[in-house]
N, C-alpha and C. Protein backbone atom coordinates (compact mmCIF):
# COMPACT_ATOMS: atom_id res chain seq x y z
N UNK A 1 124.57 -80.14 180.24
CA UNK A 1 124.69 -79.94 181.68
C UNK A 1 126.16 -79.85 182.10
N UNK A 2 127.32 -80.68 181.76
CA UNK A 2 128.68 -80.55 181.90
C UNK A 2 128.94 -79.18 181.55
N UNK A 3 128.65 -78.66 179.77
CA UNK A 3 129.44 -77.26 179.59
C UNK A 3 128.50 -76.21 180.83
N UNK A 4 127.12 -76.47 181.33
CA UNK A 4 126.89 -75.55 182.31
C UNK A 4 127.46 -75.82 183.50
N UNK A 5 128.15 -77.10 184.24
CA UNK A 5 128.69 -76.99 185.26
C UNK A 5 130.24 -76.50 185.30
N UNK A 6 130.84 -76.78 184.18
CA UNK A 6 132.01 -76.18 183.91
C UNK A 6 131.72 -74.58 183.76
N UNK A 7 131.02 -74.11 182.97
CA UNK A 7 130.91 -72.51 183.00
C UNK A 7 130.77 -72.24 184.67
N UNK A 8 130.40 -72.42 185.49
CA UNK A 8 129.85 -72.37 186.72
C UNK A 8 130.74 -72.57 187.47
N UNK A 9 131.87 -73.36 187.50
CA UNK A 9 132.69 -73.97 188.05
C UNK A 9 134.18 -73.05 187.92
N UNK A 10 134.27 -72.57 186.55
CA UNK A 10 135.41 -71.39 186.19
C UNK A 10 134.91 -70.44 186.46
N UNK A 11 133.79 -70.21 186.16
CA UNK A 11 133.58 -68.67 186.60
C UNK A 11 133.88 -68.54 188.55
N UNK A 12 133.81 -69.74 189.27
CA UNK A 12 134.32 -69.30 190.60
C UNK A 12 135.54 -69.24 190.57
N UNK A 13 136.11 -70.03 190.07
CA UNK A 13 137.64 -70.07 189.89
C UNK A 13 138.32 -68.59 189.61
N UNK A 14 137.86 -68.00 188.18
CA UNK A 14 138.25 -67.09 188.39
C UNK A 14 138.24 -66.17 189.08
N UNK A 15 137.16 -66.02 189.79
CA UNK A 15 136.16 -64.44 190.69
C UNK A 15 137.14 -64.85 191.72
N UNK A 16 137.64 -66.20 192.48
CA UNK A 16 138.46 -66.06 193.05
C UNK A 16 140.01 -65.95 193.04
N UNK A 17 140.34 -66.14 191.99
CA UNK A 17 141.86 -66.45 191.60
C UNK A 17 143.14 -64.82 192.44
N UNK A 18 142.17 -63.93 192.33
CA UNK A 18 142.84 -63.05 192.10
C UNK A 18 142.76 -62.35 193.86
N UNK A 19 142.12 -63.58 194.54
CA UNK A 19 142.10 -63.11 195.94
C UNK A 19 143.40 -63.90 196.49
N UNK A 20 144.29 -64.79 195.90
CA UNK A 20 145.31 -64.80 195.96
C UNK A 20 146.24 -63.91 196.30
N UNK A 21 146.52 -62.96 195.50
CA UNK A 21 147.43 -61.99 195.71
C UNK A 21 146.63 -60.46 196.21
N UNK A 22 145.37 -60.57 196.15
CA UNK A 22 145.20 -58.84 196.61
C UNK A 22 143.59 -59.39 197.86
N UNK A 23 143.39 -58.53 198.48
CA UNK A 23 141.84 -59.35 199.52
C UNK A 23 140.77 -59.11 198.76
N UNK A 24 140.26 -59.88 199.61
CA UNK A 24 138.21 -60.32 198.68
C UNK A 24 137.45 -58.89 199.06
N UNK A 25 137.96 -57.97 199.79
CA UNK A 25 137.07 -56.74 200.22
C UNK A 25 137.77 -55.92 198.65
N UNK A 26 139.16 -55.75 198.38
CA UNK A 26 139.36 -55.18 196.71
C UNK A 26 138.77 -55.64 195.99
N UNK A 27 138.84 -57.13 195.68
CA UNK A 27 137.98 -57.51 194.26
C UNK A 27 136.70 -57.37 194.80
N UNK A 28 135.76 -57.47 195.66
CA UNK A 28 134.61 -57.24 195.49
C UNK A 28 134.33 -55.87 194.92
N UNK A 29 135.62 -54.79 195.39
CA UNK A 29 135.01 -53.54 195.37
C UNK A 29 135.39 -53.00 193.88
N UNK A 30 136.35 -54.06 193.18
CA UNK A 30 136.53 -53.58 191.98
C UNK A 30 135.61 -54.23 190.88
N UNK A 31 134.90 -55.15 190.82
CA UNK A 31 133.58 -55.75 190.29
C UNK A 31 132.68 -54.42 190.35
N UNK A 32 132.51 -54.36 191.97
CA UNK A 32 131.24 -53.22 192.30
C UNK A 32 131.23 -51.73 190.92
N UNK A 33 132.95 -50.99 191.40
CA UNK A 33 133.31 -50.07 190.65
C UNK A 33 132.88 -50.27 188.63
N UNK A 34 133.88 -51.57 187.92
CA UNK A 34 133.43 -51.78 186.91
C UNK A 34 131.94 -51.91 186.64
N UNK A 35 130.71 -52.54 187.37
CA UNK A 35 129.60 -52.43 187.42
C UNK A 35 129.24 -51.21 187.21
N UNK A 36 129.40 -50.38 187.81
CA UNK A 36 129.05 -48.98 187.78
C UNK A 36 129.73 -48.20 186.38
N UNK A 37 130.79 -48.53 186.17
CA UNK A 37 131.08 -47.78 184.86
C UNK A 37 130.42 -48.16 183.57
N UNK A 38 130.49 -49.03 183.48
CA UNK A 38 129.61 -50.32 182.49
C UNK A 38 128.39 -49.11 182.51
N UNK A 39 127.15 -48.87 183.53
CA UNK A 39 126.14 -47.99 183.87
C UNK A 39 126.68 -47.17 183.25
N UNK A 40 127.17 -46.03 183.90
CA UNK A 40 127.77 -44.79 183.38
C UNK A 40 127.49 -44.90 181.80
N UNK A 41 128.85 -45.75 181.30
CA UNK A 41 129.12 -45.65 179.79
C UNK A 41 128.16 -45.94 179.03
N UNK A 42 126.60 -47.02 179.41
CA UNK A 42 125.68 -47.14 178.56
C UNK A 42 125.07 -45.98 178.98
N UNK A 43 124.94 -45.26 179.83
CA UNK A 43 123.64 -43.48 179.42
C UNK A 43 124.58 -42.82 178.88
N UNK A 44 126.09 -42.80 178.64
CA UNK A 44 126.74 -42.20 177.80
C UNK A 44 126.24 -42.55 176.37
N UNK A 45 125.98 -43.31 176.22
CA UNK A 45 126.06 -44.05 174.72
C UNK A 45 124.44 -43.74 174.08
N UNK A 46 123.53 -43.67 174.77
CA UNK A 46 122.48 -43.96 174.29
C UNK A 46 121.94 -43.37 173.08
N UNK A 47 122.47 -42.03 173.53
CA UNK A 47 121.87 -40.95 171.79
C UNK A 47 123.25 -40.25 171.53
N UNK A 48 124.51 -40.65 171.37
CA UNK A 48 125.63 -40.24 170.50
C UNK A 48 125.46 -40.91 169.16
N UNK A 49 125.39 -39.79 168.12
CA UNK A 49 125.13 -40.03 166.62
C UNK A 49 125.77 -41.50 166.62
N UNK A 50 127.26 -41.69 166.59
CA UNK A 50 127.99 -42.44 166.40
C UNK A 50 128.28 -43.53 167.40
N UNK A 51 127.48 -43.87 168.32
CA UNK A 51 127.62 -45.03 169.14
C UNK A 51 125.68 -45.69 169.33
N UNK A 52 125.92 -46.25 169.65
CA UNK A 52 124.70 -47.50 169.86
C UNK A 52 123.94 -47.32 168.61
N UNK A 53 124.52 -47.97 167.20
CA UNK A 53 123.92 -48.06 166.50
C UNK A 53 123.55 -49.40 166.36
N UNK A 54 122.63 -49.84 167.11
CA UNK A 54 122.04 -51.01 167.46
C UNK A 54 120.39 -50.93 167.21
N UNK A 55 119.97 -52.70 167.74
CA UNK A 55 118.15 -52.44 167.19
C UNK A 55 118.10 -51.50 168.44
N UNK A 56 118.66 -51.42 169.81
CA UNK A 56 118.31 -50.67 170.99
C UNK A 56 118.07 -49.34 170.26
N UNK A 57 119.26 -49.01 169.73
CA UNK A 57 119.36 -47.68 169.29
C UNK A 57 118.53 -46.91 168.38
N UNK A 58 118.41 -47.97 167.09
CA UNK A 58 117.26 -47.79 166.16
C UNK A 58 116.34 -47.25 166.54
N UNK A 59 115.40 -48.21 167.82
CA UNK A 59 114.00 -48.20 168.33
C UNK A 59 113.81 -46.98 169.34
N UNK A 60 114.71 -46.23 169.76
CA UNK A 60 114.63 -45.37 170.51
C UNK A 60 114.83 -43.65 169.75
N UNK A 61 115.89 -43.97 168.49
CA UNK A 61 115.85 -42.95 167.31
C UNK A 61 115.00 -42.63 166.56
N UNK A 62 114.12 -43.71 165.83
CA UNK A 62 112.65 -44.00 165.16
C UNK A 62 111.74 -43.29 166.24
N UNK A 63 111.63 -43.89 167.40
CA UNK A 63 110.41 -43.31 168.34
C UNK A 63 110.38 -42.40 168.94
N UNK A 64 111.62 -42.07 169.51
CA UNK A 64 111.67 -40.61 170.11
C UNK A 64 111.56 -40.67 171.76
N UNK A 65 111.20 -42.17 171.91
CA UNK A 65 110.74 -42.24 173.53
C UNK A 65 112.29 -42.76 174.23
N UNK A 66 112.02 -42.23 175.40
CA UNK A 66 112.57 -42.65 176.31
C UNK A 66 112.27 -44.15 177.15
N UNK A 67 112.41 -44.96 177.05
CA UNK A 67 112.21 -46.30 177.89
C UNK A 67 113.30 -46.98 178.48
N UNK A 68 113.27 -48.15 179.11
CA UNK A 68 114.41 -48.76 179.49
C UNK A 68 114.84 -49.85 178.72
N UNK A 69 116.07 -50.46 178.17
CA UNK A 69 116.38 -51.23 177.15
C UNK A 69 115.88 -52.66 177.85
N UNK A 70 115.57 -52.97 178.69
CA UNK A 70 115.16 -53.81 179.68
C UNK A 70 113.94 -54.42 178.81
N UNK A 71 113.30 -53.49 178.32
CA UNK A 71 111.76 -54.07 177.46
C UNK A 71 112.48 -54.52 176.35
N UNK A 72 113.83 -54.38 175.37
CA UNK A 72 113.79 -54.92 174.23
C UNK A 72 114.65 -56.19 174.45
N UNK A 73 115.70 -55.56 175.65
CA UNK A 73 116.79 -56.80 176.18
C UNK A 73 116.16 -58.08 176.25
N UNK A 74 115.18 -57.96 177.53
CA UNK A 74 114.55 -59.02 177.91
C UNK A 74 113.89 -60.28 176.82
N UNK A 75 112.66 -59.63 176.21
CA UNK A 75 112.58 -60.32 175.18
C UNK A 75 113.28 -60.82 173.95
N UNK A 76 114.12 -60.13 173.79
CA UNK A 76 115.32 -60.02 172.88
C UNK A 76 115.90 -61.89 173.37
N UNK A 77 116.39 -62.02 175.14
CA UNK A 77 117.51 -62.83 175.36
C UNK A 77 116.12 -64.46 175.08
N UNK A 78 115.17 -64.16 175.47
CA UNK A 78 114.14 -65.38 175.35
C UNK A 78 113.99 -65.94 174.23
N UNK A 79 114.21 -65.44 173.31
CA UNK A 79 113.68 -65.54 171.63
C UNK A 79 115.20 -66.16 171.24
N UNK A 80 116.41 -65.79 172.14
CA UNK A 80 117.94 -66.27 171.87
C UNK A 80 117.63 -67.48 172.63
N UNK A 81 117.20 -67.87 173.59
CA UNK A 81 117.30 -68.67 173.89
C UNK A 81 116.38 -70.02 173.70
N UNK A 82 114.96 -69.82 173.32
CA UNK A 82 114.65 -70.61 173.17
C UNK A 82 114.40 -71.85 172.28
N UNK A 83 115.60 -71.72 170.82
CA UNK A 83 116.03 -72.65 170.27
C UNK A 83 116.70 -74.06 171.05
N UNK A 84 117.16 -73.41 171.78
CA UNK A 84 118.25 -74.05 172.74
C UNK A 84 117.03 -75.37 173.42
N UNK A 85 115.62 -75.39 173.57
CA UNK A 85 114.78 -76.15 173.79
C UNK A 85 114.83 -77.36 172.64
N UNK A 86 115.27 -77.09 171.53
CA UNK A 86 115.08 -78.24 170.58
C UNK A 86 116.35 -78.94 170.90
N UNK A 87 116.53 -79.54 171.38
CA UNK A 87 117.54 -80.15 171.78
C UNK A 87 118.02 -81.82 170.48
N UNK A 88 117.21 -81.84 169.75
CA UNK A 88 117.03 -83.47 168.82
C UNK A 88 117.59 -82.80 167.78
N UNK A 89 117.88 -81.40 167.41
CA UNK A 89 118.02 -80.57 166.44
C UNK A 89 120.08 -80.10 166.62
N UNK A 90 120.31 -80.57 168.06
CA UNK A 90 122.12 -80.13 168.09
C UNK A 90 122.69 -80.90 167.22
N UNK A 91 122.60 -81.99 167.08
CA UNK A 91 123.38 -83.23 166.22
C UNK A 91 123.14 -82.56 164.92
N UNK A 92 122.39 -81.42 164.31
CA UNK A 92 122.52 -81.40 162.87
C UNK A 92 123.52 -79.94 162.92
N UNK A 93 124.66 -79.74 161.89
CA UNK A 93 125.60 -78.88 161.98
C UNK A 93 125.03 -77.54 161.60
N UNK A 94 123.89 -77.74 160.33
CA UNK A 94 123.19 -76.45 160.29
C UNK A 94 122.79 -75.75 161.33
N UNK A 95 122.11 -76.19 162.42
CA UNK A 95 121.58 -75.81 163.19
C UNK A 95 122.66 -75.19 164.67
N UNK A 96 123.85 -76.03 164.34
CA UNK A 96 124.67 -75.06 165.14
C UNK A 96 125.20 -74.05 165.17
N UNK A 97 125.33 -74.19 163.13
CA UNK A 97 125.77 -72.24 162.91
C UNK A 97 125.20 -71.56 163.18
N UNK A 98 123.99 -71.94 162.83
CA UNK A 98 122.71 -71.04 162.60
C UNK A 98 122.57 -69.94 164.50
N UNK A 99 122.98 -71.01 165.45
CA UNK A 99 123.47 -70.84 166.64
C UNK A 99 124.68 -69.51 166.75
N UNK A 100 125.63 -70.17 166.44
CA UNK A 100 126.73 -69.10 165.97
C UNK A 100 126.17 -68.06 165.51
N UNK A 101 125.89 -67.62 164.29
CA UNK A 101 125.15 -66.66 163.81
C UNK A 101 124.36 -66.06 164.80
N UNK A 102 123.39 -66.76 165.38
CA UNK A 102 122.32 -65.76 165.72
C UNK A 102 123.05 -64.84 167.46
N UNK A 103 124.39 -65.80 167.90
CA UNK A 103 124.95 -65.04 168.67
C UNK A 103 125.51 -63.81 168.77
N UNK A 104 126.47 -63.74 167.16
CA UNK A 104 127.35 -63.00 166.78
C UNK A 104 126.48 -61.86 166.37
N UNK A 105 125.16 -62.24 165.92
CA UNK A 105 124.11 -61.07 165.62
C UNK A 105 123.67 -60.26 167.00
N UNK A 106 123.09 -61.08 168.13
CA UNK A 106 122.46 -61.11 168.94
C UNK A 106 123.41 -59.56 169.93
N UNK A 107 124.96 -60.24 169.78
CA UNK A 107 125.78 -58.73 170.80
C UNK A 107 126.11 -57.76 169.77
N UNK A 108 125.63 -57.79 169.16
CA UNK A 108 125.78 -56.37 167.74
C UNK A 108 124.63 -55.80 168.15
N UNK A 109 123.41 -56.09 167.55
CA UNK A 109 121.99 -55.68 168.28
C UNK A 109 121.35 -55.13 169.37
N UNK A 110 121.89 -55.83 170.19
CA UNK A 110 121.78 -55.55 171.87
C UNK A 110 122.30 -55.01 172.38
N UNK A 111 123.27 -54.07 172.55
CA UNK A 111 124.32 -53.43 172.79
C UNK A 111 124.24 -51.91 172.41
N UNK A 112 124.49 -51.09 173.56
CA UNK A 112 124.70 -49.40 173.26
C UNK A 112 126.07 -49.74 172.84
N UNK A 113 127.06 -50.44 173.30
CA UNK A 113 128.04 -49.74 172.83
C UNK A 113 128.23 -49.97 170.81
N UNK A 114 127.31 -50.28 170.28
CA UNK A 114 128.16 -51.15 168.76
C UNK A 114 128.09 -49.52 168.48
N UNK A 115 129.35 -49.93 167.69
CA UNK A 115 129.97 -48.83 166.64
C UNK A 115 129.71 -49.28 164.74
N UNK A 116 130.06 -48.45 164.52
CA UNK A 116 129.85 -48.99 162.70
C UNK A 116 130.74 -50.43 162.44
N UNK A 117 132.16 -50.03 163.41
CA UNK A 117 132.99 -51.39 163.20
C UNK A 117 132.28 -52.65 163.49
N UNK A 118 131.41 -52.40 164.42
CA UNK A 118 131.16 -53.27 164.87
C UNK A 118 130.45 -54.59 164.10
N UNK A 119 129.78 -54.08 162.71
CA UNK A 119 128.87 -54.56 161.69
C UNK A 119 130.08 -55.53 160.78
N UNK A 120 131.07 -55.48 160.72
CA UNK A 120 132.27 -56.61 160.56
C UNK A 120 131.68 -57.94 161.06
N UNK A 121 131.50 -58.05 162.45
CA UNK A 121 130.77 -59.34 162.92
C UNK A 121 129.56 -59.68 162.51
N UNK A 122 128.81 -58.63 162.40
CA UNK A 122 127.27 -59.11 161.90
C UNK A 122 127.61 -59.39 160.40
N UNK A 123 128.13 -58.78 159.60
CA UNK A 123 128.42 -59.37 158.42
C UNK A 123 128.64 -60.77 157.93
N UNK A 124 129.15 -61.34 158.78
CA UNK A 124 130.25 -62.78 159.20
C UNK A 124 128.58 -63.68 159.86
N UNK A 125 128.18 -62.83 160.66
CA UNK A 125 126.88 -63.95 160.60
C UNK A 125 125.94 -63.64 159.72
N UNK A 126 125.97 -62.72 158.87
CA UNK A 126 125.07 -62.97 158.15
C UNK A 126 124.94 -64.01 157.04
N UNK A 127 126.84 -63.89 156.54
CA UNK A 127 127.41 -64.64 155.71
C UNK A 127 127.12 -66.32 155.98
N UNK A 128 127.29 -66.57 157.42
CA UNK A 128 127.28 -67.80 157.85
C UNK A 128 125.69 -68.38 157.70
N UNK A 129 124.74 -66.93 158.31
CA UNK A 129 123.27 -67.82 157.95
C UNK A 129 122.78 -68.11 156.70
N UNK A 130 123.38 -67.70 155.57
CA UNK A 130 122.86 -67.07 154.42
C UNK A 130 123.51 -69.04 153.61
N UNK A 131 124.58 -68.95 154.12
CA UNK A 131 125.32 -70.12 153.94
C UNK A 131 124.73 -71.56 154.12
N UNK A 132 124.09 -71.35 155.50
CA UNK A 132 124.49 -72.74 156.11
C UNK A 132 122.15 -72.98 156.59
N UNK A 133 121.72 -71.67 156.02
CA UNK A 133 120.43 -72.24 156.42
C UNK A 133 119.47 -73.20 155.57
N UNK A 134 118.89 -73.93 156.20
CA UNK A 134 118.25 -74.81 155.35
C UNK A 134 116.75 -74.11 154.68
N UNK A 135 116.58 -72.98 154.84
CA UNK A 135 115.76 -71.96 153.97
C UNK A 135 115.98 -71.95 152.75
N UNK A 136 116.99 -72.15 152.26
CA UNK A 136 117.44 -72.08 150.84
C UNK A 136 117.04 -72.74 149.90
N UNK A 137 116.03 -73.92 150.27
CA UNK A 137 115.75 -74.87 149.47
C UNK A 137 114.12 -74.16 149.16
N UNK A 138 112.93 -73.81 150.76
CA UNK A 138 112.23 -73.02 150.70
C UNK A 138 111.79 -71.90 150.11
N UNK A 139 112.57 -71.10 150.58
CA UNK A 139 112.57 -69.31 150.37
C UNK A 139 113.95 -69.44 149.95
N UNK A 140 114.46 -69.38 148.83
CA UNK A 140 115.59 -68.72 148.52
C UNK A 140 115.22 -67.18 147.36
N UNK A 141 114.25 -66.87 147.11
CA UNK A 141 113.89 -65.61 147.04
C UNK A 141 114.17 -64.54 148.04
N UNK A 142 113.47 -65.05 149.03
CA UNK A 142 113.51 -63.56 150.37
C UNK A 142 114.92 -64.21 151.06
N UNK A 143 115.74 -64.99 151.01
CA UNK A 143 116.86 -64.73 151.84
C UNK A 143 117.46 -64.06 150.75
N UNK A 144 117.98 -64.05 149.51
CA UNK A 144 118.61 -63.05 148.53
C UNK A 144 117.69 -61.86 148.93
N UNK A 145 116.92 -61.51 148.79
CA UNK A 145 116.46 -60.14 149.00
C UNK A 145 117.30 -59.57 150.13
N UNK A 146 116.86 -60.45 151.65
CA UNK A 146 117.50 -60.23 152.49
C UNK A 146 119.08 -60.38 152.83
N UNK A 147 120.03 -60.70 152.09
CA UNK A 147 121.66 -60.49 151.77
C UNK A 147 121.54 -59.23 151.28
N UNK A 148 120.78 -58.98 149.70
CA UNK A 148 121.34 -58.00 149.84
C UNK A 148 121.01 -56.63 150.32
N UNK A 149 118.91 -56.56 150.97
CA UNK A 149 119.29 -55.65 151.45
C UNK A 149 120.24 -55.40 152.66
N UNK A 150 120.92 -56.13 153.40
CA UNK A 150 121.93 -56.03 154.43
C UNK A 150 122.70 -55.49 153.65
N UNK A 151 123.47 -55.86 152.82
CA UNK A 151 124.67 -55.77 152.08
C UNK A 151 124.31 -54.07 151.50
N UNK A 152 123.33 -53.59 151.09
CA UNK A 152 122.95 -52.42 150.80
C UNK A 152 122.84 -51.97 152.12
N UNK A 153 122.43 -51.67 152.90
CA UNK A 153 121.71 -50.54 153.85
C UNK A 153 122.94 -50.91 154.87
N UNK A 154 123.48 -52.34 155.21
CA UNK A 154 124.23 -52.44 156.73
C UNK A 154 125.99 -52.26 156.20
N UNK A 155 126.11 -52.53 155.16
CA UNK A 155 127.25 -52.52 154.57
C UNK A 155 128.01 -51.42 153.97
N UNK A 156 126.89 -50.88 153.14
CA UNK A 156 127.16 -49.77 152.11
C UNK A 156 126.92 -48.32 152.39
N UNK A 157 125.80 -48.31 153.33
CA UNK A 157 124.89 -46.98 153.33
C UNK A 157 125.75 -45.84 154.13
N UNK A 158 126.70 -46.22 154.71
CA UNK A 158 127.84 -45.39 155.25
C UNK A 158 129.10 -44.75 154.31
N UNK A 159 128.39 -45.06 152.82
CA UNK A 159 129.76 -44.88 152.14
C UNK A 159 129.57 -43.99 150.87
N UNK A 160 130.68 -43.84 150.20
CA UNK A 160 130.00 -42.50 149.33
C UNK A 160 129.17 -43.06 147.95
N UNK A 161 129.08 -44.47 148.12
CA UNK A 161 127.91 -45.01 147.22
C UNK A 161 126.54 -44.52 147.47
N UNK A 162 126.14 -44.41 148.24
CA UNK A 162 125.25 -43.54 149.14
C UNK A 162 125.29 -42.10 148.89
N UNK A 163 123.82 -41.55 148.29
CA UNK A 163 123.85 -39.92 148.59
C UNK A 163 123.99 -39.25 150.01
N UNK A 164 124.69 -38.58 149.84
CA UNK A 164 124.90 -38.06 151.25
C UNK A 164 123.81 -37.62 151.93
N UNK A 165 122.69 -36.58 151.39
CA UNK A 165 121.21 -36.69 152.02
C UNK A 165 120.78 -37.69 153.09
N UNK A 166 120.73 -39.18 152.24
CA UNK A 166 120.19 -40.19 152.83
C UNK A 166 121.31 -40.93 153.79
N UNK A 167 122.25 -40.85 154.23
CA UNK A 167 123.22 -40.82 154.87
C UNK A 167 123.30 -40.25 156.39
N UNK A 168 123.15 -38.78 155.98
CA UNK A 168 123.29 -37.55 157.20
C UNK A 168 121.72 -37.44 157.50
N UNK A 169 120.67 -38.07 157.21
CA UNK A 169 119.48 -37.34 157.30
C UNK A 169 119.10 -39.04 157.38
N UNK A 170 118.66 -39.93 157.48
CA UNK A 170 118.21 -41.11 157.72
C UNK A 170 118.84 -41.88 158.09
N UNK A 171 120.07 -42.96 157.81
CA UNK A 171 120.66 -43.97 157.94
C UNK A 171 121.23 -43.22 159.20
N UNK A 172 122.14 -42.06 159.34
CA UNK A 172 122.76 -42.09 161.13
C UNK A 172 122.11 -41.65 162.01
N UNK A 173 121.48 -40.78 161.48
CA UNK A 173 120.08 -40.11 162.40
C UNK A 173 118.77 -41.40 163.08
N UNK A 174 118.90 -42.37 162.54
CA UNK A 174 118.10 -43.23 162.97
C UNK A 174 118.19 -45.04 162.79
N UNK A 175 120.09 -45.17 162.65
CA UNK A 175 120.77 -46.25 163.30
C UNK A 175 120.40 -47.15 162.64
N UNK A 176 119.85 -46.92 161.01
CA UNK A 176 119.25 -47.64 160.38
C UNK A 176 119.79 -48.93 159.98
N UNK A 177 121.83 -49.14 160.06
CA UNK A 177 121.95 -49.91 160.00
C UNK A 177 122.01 -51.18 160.51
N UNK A 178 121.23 -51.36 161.78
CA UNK A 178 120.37 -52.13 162.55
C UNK A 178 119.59 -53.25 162.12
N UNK A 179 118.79 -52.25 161.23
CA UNK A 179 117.60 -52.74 160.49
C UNK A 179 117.22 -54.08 159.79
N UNK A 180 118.54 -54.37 158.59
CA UNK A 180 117.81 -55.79 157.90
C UNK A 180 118.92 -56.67 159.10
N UNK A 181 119.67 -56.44 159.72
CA UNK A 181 120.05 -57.53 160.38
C UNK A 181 119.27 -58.00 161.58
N UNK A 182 118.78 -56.97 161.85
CA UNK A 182 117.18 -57.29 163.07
C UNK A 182 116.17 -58.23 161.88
N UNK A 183 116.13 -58.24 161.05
CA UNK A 183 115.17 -58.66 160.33
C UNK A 183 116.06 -60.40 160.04
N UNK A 184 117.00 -60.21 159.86
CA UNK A 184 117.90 -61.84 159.69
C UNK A 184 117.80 -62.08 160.62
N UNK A 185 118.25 -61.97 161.88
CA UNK A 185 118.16 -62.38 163.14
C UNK A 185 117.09 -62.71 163.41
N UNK A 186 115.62 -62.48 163.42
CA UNK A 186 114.57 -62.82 163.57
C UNK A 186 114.04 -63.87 162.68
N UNK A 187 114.45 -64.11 161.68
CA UNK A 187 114.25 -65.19 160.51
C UNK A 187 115.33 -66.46 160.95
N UNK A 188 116.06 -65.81 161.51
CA UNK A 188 117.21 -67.00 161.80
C UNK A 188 116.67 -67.90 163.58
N UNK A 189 115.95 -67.30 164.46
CA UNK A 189 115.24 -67.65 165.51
C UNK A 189 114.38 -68.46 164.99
N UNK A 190 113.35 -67.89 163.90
CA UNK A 190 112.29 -68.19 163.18
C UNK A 190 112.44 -69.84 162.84
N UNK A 191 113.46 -69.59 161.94
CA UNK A 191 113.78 -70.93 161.27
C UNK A 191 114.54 -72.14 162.45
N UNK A 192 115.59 -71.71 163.43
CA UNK A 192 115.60 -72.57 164.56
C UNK A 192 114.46 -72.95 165.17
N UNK A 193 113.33 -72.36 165.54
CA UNK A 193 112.32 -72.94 166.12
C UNK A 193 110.70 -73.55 165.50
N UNK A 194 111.09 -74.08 164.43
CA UNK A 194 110.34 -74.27 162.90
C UNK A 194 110.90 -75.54 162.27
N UNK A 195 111.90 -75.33 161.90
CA UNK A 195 113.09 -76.16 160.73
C UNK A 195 113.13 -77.46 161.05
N UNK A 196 112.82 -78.77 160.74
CA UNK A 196 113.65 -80.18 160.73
C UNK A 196 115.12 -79.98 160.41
N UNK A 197 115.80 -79.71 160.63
CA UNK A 197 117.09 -79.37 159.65
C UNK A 197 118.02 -80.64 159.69
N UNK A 198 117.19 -81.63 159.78
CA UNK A 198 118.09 -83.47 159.46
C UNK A 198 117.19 -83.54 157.74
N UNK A 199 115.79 -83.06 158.26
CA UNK A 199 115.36 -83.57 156.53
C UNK A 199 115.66 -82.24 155.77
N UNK A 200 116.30 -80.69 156.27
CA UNK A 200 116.33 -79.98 155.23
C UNK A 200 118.02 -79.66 154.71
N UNK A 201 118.66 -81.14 155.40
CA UNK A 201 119.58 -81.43 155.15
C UNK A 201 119.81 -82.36 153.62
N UNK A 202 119.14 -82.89 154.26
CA UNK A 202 118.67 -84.33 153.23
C UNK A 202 118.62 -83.48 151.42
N UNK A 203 117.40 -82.66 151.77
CA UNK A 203 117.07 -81.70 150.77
C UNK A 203 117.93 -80.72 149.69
N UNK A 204 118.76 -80.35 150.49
CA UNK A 204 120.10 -79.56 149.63
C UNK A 204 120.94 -80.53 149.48
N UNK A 205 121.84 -81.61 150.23
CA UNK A 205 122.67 -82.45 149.69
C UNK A 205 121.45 -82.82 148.30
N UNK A 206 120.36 -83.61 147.88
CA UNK A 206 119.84 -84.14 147.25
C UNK A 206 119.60 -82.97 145.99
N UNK A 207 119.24 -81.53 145.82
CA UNK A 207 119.27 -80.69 144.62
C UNK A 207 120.55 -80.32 144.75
């Protein structure tokens, strides 16, 4: 409740800081303006080969339909958030990367704007869930599967390890590298809202 009254508390701070030196009728109207470009630049983004290669992007390349990202956003932010209900589960450190991670995944995913660079960060959480989840003691079969198909398809498939066919004709044409990290990310929710992770702590210190 503190870090939400402090977020709450700076965020006025700042929105006002800057009515200091210029009036509250500019900054309102320059919020308004950025609002609107923000708009703009995501229907820019939506079907450029090379931008929103995201699950948004994926699901709209695969299907062919037109919808509003609103249906994947929405459910998308609930499924982020509702780890955040286990609250007996913060005190264990696994469970905070696992946090980390599923953030650093979460604005890669969600997002028209991600670029290929952008998979640098998802990498870094993948690295971190792959690391720090208490699955490993469980399933450490399908999380290796799942490293490396990331590491194959989100990592590689852009490169000349890759036939070019499957390259120019699947992987950009349909944002595929999306794919197994939508699939970690969902295993990584999975396991936050599932996991003891004090006894699957216990478990890996102990093998």
């Amino acid at each position: 409740m503190r870090f939400v009254a402090s977020l709450l508390f700076w965020g006025v701070v700042v929105f006002l800081l800057p009515m200091l030196y210029a009036s509250p009728e500019y900054v309102v109207h320059s919020y308004k303006e950025w609002f609107d470009v923000l708009i703009y630049k995501n229907e820019l983004n939506q079907f450029k080969i090379n931008q929103n290669i995201s699950l948004l992007g994926m699901l709209h390349r695969i299907t062919g339909a037109s919808f509003s990202d609103l249906w994947i956003i929405i459910p998308g932010m609930l499924l982020f958030a509702l780890p955040y209900l286990r609250i007996r589960q913060y005190q264990n450190e696994s469970f905070r990367f696992l946090f980390l991670s599923s953030a650093l995944l979460f604005m890669v995913l969600f997002s028209t704007g991600t670029e290929t660079y952008g998979y640098l960060t998802a990498m870094v959480a993948v690295g971190i869930w792959y690391v720090k989840t208490p699955t490993q003691v469980t399933t450490p079969r399908l999380n290796l599967f799942l490293l490396i198909f990331c590491i194959l398809l989100t990592s590689l498939s852009t490169t000349d390890l890759f036939p070019r066919f499957i390259r120019m004709d699947y992987v950009k044409p349909y944002a595929l590298k999306a794919l197994p990290c939508t699939l970690i990310w969902l295993k990584i929710v999975w396991e936050q809202l599932t996991q003891n992770f004090a006894c699957s702590s216990e478990k890996i210190e102990t093998s």
